[in-house]
N, C-alpha and C. Protein backbone atom coordinates (compact mmCIF):
# COMPACT_ATOMS: atom_id res chain seq x y z
N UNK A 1 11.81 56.09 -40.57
CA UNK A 1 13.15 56.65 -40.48
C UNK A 1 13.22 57.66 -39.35
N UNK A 2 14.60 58.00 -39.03
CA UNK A 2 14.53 58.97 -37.79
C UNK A 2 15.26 59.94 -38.11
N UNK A 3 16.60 59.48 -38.91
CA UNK A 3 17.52 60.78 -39.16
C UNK A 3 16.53 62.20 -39.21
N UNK A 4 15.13 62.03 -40.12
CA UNK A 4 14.54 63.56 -40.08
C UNK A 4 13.72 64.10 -39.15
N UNK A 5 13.49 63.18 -38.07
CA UNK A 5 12.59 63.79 -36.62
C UNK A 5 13.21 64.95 -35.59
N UNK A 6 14.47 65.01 -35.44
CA UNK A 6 15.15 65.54 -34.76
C UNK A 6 15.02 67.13 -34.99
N UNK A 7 14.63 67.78 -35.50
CA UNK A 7 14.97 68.88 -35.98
C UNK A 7 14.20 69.94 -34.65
N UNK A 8 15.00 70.86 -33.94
CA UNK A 8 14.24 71.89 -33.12
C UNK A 8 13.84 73.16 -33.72
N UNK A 9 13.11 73.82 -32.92
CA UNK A 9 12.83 75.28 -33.20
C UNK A 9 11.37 76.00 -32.86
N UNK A 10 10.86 76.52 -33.12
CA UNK A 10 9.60 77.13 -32.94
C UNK A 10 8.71 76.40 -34.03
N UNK A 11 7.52 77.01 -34.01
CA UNK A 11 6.68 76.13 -34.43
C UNK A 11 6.61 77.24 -36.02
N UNK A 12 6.83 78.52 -35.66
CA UNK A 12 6.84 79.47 -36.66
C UNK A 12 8.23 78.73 -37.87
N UNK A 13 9.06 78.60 -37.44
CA UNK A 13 9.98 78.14 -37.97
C UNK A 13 10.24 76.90 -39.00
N UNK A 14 9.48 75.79 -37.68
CA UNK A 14 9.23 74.77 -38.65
C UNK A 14 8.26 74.45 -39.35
N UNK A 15 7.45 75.42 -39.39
CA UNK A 15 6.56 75.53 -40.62
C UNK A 15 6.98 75.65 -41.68
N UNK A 16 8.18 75.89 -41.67
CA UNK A 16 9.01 76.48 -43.08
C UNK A 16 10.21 75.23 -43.34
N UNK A 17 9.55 74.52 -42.87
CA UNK A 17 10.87 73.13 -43.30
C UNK A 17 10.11 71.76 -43.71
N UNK A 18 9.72 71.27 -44.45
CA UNK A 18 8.89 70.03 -44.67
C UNK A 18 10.01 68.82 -45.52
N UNK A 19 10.18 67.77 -45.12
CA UNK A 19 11.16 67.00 -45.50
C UNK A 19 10.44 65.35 -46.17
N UNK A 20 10.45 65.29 -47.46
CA UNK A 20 10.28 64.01 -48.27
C UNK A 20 11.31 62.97 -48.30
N UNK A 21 10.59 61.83 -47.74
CA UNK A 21 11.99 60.55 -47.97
C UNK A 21 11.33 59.45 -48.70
N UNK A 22 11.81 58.74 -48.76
CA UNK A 22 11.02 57.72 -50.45
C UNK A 22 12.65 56.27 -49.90
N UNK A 23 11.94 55.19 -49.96
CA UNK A 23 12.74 54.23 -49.29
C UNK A 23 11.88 52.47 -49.58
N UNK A 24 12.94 52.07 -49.86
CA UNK A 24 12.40 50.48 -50.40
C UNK A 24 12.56 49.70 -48.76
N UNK A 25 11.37 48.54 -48.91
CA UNK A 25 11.58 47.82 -47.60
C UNK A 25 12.25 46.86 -48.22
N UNK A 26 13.17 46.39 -47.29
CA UNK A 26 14.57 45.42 -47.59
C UNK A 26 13.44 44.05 -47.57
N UNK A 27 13.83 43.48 -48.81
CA UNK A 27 13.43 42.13 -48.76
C UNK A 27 11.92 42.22 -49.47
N UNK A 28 11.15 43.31 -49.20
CA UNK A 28 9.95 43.23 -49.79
C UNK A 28 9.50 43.70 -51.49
N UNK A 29 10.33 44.98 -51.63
CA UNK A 29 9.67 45.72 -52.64
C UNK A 29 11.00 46.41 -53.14
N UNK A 30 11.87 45.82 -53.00
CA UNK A 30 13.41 46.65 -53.58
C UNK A 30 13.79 46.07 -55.10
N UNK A 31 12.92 45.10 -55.59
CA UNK A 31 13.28 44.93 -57.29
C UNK A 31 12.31 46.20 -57.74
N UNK A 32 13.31 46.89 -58.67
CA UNK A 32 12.58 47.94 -59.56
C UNK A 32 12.52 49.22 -58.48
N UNK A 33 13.14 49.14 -57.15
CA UNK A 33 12.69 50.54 -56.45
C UNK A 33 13.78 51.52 -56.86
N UNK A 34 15.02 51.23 -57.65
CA UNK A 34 15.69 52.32 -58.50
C UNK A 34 15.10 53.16 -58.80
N UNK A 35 14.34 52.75 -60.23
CA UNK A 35 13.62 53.33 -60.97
C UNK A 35 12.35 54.24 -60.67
N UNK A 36 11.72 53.72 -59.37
CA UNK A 36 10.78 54.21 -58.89
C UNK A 36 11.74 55.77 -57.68
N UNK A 37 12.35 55.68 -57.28
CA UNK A 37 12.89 56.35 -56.26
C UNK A 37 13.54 57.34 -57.66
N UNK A 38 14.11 57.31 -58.48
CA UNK A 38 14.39 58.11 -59.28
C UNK A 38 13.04 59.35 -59.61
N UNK A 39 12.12 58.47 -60.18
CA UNK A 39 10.79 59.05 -60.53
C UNK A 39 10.41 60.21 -59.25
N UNK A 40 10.64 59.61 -57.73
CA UNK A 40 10.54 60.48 -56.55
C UNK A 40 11.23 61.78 -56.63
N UNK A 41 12.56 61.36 -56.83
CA UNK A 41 13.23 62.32 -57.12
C UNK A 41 13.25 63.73 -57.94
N UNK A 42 12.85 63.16 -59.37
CA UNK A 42 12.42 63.88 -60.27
C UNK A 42 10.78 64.51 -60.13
N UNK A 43 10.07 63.86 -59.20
CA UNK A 43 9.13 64.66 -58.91
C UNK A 43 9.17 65.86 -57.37
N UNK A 44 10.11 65.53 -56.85
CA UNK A 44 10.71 66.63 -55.95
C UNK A 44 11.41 67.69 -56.96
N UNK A 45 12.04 67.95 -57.79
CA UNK A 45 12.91 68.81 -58.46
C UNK A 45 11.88 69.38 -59.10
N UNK A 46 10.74 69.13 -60.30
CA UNK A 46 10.00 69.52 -60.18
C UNK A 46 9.27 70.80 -59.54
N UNK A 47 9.19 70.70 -58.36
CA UNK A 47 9.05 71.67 -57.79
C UNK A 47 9.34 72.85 -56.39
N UNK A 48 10.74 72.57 -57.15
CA UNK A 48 11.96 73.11 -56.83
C UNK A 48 12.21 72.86 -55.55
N UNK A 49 13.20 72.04 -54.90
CA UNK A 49 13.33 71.70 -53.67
C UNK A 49 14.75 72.61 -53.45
N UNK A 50 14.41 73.00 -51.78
CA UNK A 50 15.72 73.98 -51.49
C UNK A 50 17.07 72.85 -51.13
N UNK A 51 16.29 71.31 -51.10
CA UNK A 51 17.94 70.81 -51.23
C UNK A 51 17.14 69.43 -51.47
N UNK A 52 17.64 68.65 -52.07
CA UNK A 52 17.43 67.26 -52.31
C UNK A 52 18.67 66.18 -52.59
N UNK A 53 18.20 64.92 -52.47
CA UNK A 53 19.43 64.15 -52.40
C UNK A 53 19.18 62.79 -52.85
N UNK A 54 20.18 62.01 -52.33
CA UNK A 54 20.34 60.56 -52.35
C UNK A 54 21.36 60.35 -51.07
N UNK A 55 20.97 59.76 -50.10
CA UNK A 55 22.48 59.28 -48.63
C UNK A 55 23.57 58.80 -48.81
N UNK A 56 23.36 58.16 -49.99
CA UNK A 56 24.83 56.81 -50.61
C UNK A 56 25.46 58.06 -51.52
N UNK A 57 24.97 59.38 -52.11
CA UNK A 57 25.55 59.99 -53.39
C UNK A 57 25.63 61.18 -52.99
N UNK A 58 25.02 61.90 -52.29
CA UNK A 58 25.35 63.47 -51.64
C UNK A 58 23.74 64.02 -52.15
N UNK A 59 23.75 65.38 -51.97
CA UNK A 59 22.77 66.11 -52.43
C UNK A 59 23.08 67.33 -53.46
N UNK A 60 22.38 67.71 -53.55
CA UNK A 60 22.32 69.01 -55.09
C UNK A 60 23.75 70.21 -54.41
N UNK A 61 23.71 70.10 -53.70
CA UNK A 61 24.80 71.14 -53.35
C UNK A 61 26.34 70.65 -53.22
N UNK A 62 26.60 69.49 -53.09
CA UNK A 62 27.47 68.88 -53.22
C UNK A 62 27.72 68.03 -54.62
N UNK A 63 26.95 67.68 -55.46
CA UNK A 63 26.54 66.98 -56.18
C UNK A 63 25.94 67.70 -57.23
N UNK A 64 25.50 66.96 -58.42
CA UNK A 64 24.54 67.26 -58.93
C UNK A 64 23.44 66.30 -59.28
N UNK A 65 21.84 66.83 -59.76
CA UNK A 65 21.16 65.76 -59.91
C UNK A 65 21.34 64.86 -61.09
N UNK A 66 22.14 65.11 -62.04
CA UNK A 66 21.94 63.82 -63.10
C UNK A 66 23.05 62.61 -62.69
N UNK A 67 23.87 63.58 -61.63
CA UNK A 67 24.66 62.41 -61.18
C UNK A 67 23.93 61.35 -60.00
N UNK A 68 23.10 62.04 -59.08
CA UNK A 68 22.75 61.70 -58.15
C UNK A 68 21.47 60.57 -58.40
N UNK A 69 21.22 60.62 -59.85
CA UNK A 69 19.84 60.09 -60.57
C UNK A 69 20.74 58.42 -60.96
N UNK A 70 22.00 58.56 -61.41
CA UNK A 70 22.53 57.33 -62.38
C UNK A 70 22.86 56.72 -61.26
N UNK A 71 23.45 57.18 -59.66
CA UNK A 71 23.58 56.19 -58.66
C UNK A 71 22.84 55.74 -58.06
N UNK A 72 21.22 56.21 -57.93
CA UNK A 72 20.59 55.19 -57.41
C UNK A 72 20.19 54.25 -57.38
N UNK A 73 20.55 53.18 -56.53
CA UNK A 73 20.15 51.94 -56.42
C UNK A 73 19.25 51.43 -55.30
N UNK A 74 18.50 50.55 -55.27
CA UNK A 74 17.76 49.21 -54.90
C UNK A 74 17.49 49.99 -53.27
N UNK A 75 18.37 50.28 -52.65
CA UNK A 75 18.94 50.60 -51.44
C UNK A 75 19.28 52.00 -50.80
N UNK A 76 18.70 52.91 -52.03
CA UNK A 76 18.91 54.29 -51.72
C UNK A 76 18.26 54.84 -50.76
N UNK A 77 18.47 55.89 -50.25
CA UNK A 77 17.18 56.43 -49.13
C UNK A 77 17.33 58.08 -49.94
N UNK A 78 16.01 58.24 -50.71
CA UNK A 78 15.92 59.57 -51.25
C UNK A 78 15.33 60.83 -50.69
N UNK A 79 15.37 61.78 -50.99
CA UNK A 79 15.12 62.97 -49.99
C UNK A 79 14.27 64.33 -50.97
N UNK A 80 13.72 65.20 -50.23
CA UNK A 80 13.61 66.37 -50.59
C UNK A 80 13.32 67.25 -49.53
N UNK A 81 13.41 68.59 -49.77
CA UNK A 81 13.17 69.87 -48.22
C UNK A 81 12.57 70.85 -49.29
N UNK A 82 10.96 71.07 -48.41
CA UNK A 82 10.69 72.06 -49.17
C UNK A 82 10.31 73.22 -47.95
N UNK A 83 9.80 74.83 -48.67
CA UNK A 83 9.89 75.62 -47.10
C UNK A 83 8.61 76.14 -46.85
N UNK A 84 7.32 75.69 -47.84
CA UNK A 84 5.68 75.62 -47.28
C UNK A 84 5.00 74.30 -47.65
N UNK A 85 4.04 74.83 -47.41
CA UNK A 85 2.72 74.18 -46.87
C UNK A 85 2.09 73.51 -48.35
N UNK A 86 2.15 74.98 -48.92
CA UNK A 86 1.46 74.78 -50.22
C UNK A 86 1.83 73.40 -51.22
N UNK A 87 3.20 73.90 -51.52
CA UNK A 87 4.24 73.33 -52.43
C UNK A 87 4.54 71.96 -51.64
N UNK A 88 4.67 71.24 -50.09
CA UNK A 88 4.09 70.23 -49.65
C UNK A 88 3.05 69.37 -50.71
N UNK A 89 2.02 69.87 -50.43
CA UNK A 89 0.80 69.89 -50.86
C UNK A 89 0.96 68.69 -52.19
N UNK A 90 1.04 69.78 -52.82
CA UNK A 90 1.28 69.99 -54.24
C UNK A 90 2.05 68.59 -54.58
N UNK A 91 3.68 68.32 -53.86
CA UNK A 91 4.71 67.32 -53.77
C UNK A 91 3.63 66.05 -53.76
N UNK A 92 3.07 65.99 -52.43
CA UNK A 92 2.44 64.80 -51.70
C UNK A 92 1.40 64.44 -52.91
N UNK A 93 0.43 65.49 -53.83
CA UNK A 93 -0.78 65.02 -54.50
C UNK A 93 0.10 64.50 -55.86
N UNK A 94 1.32 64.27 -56.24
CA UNK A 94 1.76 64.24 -56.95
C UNK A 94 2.42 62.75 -57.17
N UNK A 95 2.89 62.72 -55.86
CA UNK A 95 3.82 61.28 -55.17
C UNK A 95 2.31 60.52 -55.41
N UNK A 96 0.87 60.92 -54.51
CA UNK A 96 -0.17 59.73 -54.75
C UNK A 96 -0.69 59.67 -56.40
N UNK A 97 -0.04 60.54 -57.23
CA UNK A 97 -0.76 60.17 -58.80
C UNK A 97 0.20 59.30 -59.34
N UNK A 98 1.24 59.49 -59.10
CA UNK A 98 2.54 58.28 -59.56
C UNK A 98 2.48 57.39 -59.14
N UNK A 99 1.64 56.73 -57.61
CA UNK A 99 1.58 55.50 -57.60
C UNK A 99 2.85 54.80 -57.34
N UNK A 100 3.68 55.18 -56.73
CA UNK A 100 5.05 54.57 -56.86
C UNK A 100 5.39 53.05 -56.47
N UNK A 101 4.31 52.87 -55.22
CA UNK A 101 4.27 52.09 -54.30
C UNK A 101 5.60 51.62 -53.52
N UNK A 102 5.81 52.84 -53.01
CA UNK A 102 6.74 52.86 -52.16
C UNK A 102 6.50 53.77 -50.31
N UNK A 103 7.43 53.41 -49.64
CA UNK A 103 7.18 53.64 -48.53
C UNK A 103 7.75 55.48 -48.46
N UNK A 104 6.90 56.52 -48.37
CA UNK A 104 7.07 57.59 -48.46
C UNK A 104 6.31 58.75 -47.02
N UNK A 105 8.11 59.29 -46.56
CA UNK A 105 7.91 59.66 -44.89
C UNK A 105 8.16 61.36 -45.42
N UNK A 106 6.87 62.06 -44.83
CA UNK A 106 6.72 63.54 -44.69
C UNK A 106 6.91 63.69 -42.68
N UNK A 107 8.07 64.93 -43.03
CA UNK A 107 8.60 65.76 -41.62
C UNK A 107 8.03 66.82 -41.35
N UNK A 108 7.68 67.00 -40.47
CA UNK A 108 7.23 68.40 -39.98
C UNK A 108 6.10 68.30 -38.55
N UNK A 109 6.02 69.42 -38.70
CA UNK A 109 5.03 69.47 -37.10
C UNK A 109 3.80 68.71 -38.07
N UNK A 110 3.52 68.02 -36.39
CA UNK A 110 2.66 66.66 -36.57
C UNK A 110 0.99 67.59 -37.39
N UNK A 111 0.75 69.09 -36.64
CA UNK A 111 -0.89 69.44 -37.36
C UNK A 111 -0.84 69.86 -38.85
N UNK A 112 0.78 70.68 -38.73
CA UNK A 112 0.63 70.62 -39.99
C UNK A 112 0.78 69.88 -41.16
N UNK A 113 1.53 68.39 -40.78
CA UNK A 113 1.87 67.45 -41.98
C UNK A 113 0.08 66.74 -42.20
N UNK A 114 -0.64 66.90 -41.53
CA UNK A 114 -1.61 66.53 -41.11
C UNK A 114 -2.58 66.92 -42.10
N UNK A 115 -2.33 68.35 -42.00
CA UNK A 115 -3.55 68.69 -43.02
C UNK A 115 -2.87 68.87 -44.39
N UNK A 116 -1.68 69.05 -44.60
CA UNK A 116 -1.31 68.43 -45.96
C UNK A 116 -1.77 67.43 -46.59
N UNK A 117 -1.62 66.11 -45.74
CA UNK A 117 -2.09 64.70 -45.94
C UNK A 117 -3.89 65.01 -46.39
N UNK A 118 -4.39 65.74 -45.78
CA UNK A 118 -5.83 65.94 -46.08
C UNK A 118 -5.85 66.51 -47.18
N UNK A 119 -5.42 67.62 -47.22
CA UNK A 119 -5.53 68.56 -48.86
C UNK A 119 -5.03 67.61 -50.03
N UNK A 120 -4.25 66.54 -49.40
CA UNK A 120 -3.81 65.79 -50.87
C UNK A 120 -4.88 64.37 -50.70
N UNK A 121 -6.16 64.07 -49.70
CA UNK A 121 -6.62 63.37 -49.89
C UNK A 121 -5.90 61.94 -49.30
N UNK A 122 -5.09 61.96 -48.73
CA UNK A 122 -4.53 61.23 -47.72
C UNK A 122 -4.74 60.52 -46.32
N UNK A 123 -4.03 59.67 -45.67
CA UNK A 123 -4.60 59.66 -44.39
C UNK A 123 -3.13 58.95 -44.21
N UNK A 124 -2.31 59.57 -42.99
CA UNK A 124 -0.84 58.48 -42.75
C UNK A 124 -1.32 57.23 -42.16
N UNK A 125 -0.24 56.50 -42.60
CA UNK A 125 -0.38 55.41 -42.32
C UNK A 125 0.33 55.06 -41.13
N UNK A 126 1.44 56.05 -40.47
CA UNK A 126 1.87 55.83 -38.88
C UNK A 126 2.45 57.11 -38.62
N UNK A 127 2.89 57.66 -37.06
CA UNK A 127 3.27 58.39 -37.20
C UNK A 127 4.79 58.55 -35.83
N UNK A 128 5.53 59.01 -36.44
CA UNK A 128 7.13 58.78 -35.15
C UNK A 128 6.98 60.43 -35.00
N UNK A 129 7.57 60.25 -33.12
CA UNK A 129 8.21 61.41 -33.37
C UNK A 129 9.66 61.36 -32.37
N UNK A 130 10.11 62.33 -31.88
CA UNK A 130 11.41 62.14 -31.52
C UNK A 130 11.12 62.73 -29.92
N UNK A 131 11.63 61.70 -29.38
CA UNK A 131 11.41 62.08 -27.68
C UNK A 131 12.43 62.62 -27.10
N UNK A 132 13.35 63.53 -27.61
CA UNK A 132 13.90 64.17 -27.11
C UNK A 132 15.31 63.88 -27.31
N UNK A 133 16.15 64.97 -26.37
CA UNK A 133 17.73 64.68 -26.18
C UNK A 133 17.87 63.95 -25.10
N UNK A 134 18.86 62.78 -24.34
CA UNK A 134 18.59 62.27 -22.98
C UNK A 134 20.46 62.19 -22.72
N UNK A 135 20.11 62.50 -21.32
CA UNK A 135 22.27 61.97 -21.33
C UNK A 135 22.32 63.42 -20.72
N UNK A 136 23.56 63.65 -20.78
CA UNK A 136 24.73 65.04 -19.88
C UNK A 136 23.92 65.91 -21.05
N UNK A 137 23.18 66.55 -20.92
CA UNK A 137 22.44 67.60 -22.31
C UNK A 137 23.66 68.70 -21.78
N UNK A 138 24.37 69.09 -20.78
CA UNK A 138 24.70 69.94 -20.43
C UNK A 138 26.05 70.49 -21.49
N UNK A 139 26.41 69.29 -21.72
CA UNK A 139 27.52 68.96 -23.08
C UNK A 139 27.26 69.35 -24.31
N UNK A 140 25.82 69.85 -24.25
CA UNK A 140 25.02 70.10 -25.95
C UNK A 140 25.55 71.56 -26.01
N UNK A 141 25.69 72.13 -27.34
CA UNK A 141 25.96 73.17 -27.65
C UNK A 141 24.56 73.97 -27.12
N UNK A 142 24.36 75.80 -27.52
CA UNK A 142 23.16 76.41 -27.66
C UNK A 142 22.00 76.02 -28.13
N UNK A 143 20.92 75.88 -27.64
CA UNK A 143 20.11 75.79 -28.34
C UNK A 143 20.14 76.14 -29.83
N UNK A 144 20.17 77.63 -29.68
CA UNK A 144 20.45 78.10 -30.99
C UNK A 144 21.09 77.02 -32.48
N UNK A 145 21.91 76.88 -31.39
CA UNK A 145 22.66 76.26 -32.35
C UNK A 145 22.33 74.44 -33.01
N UNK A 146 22.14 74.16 -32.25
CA UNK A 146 21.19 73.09 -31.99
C UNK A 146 19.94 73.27 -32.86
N UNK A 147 18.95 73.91 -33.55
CA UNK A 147 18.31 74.28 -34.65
C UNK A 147 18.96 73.97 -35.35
N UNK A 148 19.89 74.61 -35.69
CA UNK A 148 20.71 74.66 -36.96
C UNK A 148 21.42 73.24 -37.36
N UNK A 149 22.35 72.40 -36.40
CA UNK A 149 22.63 71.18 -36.65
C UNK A 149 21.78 70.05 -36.69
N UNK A 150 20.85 70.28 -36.00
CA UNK A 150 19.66 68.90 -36.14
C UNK A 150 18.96 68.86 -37.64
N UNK A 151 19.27 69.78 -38.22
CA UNK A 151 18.55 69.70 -39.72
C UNK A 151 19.21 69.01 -40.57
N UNK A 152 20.74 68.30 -39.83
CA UNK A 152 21.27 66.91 -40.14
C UNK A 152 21.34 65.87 -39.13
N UNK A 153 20.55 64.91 -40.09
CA UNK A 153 19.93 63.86 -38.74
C UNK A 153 21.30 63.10 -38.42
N UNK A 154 22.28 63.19 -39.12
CA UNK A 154 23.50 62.43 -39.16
C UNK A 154 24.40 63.21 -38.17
N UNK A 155 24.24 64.32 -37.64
CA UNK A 155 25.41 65.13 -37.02
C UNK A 155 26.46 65.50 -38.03
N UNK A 156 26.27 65.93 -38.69
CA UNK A 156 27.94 65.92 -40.15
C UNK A 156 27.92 67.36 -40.28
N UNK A 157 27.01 68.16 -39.33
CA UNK A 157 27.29 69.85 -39.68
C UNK A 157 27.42 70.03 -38.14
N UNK A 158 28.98 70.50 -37.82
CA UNK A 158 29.29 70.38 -36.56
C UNK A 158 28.78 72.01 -35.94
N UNK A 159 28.74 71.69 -34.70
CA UNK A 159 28.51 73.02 -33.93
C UNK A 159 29.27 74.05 -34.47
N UNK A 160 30.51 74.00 -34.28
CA UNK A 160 31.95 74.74 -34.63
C UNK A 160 31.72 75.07 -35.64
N UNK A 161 31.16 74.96 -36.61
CA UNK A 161 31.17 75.37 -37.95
C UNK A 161 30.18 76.73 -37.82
N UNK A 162 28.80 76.06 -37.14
CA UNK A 162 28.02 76.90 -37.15
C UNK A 162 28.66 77.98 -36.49
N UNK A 163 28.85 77.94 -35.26
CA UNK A 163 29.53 79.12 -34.53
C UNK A 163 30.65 79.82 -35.42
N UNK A 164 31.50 78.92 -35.95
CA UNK A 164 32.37 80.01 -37.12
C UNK A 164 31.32 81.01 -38.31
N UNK A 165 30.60 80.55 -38.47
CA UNK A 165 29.55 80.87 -39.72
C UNK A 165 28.77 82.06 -39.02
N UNK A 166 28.54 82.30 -37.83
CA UNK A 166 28.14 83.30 -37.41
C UNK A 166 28.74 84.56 -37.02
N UNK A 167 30.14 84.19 -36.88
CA UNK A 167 31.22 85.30 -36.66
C UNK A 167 31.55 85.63 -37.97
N UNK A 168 31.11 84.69 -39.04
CA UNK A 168 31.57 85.27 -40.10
C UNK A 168 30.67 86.68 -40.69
N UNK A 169 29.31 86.41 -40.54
CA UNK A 169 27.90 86.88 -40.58
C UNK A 169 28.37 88.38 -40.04
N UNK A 170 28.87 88.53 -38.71
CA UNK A 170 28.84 88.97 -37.66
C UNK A 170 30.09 90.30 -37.98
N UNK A 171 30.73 89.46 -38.77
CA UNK A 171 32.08 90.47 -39.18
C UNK A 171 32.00 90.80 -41.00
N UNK A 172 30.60 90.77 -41.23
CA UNK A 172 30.09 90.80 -42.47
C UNK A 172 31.27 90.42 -44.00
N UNK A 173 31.91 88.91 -43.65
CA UNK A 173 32.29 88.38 -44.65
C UNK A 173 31.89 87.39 -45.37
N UNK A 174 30.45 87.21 -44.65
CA UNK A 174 29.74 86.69 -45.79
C UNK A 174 28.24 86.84 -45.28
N UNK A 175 27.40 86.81 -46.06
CA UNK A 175 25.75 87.09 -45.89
C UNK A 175 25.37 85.69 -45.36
N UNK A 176 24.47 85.56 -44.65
CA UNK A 176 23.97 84.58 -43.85
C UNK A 176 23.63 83.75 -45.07
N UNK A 177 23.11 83.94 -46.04
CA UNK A 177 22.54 82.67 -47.35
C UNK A 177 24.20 81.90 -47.51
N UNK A 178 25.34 82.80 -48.07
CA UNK A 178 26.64 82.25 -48.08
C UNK A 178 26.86 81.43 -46.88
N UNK A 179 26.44 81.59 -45.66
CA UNK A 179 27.19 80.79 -44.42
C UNK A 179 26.38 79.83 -44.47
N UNK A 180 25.43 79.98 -45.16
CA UNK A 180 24.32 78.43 -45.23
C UNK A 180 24.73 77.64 -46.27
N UNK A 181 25.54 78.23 -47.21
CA UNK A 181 25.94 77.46 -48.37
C UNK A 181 27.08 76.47 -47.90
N UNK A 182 27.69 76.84 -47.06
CA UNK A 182 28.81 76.36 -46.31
C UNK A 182 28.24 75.27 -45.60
N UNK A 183 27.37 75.53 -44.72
CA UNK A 183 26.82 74.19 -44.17
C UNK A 183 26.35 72.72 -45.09
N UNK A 184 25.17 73.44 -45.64
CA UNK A 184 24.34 72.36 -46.46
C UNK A 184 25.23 71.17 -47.20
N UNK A 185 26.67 71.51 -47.81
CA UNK A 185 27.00 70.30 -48.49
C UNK A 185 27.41 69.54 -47.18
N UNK A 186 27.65 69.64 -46.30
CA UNK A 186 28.04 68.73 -45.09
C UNK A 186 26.91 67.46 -45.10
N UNK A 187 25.93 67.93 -45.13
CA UNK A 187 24.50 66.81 -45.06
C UNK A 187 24.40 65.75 -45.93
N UNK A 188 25.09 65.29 -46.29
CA UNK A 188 25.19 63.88 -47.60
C UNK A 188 23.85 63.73 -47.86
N UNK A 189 23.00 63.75 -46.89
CA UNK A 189 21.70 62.85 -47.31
C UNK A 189 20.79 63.59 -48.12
N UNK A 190 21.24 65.12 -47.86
CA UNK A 190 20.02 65.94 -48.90
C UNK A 190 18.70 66.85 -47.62
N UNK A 191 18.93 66.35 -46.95
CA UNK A 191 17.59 67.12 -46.04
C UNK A 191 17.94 68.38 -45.00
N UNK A 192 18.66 68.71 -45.39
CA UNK A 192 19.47 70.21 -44.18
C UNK A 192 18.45 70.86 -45.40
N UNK A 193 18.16 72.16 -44.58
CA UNK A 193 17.13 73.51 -45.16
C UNK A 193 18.14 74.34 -45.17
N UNK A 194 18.63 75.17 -46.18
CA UNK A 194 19.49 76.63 -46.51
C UNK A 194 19.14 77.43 -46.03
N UNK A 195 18.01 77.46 -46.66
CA UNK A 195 16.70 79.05 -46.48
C UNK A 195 16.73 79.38 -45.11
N UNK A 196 15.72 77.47 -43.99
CA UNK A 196 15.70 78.27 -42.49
C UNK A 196 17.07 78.20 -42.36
N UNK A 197 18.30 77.76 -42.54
CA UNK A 197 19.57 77.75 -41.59
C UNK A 197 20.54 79.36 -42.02
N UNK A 198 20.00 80.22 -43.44
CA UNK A 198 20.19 81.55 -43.05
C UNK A 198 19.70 82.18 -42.22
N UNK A 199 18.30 81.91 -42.21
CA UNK A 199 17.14 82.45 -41.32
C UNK A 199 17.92 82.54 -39.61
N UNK A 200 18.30 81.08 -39.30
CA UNK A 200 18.50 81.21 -37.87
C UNK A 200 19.92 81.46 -37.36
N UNK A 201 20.78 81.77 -38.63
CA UNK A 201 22.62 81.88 -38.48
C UNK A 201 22.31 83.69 -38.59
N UNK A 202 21.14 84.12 -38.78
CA UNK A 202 21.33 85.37 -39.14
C UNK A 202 20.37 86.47 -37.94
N UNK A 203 19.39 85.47 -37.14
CA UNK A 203 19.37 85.85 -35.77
C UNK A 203 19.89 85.55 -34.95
N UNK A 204 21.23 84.42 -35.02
CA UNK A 204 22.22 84.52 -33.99
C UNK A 204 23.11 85.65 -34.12
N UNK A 205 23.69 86.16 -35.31
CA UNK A 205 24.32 86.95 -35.62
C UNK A 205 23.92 87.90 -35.09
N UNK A 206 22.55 88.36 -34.82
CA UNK A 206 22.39 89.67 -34.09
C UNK A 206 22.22 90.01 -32.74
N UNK A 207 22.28 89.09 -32.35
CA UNK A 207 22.11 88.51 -30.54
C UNK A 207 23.42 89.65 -30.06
């Protein structure tokens, strides 16, 4: 998958964003991957994800999970965002005791998804990454800002928003966690981070 490669920032930063997707191959292994992608699910919540989802049903912030549990089907693409290393960890040794046998994609900087995969006794089986922005970049919003929207691989959390969300910050009518609350249901799919997108709406705010 790609929607979750995109994401910029420092390396400090994205240490604090790790993204679970759980996905049936069309034609191969999609009888019974409901049930199994549910089980994913419920083992992301578990241990407490700052946003999780389903793409076809929304995520926890828009949604809720017992709703988001009865729509999955055959065809879902499921999600979780967690904001260490540890609790990674922990997710991944958990996904290999369930056995799901399903196709399951961890995000993050390539050393550190790396030694996750080791601590849980792992080894990936491929690895993508994202080669960049290409075209008039000159047309791209701030960088800054650009952090903040790539943590939807879909584009559905517009620049403009962010930039409103920072004047809001800025004119203290709402706390940077509130201007993140505002974003996150935009992300249908479940994988936008709250936590870093206060984090980085709240050092733009002080610029």
């Amino acid at each position: 998958m790609t929607h979750t490669l995109h994401r910029q920032g420092t390396k400090e930063s994205l240490d604090k964003d790790f993204i679970f997707l759980c996905m049936a191959a069309k034609g191969i292994n999609e009888d019974g991957a409901d049930e199994k992608m549910r089980e994913f699910l419920r083992i992301m919540m578990r241990h407490n994800p700052v946003n999780a989802g389903d793409m076809r049903s929304g995520n926890i912030f828009n949604s809720n999970m017992d709703d988001i549990l009865s729509k999955v089907s055959s065809t879902s693409i499921v999600h979780g965002v967690f904001t260490d290393s540890d609790t990674a960890t922990k997710v991944l040794q958990d996904l290999k005791d369930a056995e799901l046998g399903m196709s399951v994609v961890v995000s993050g900087p390539f050393d550190s998804v790396d030694c996750i995969c080791e601590k849980a006794g792992l080894r990936p089986h491929s690895a993508d990454f994202s080669a960049g922005i290409w075209g008039n970049t000159k047309k791209l919003p701030p960088k800054e800002v650009q952090e903040v929207t790539t943590m939807c691989g879909h584009a559905m959390v517009a620049s403009n928003l962010v930039r409103e969300m920072v004047k809001e910050i800025k004119a203290r009518t709402k706390t940077p966690e509130e201007a993140a609350k505002v974003l996150v249901p935009q992300c249908a799919c479940g994988i936008f981070n709250p936590d870093r997108a206060a984090k980085l709406l709240a050092a733009m705010a002080k610029k």
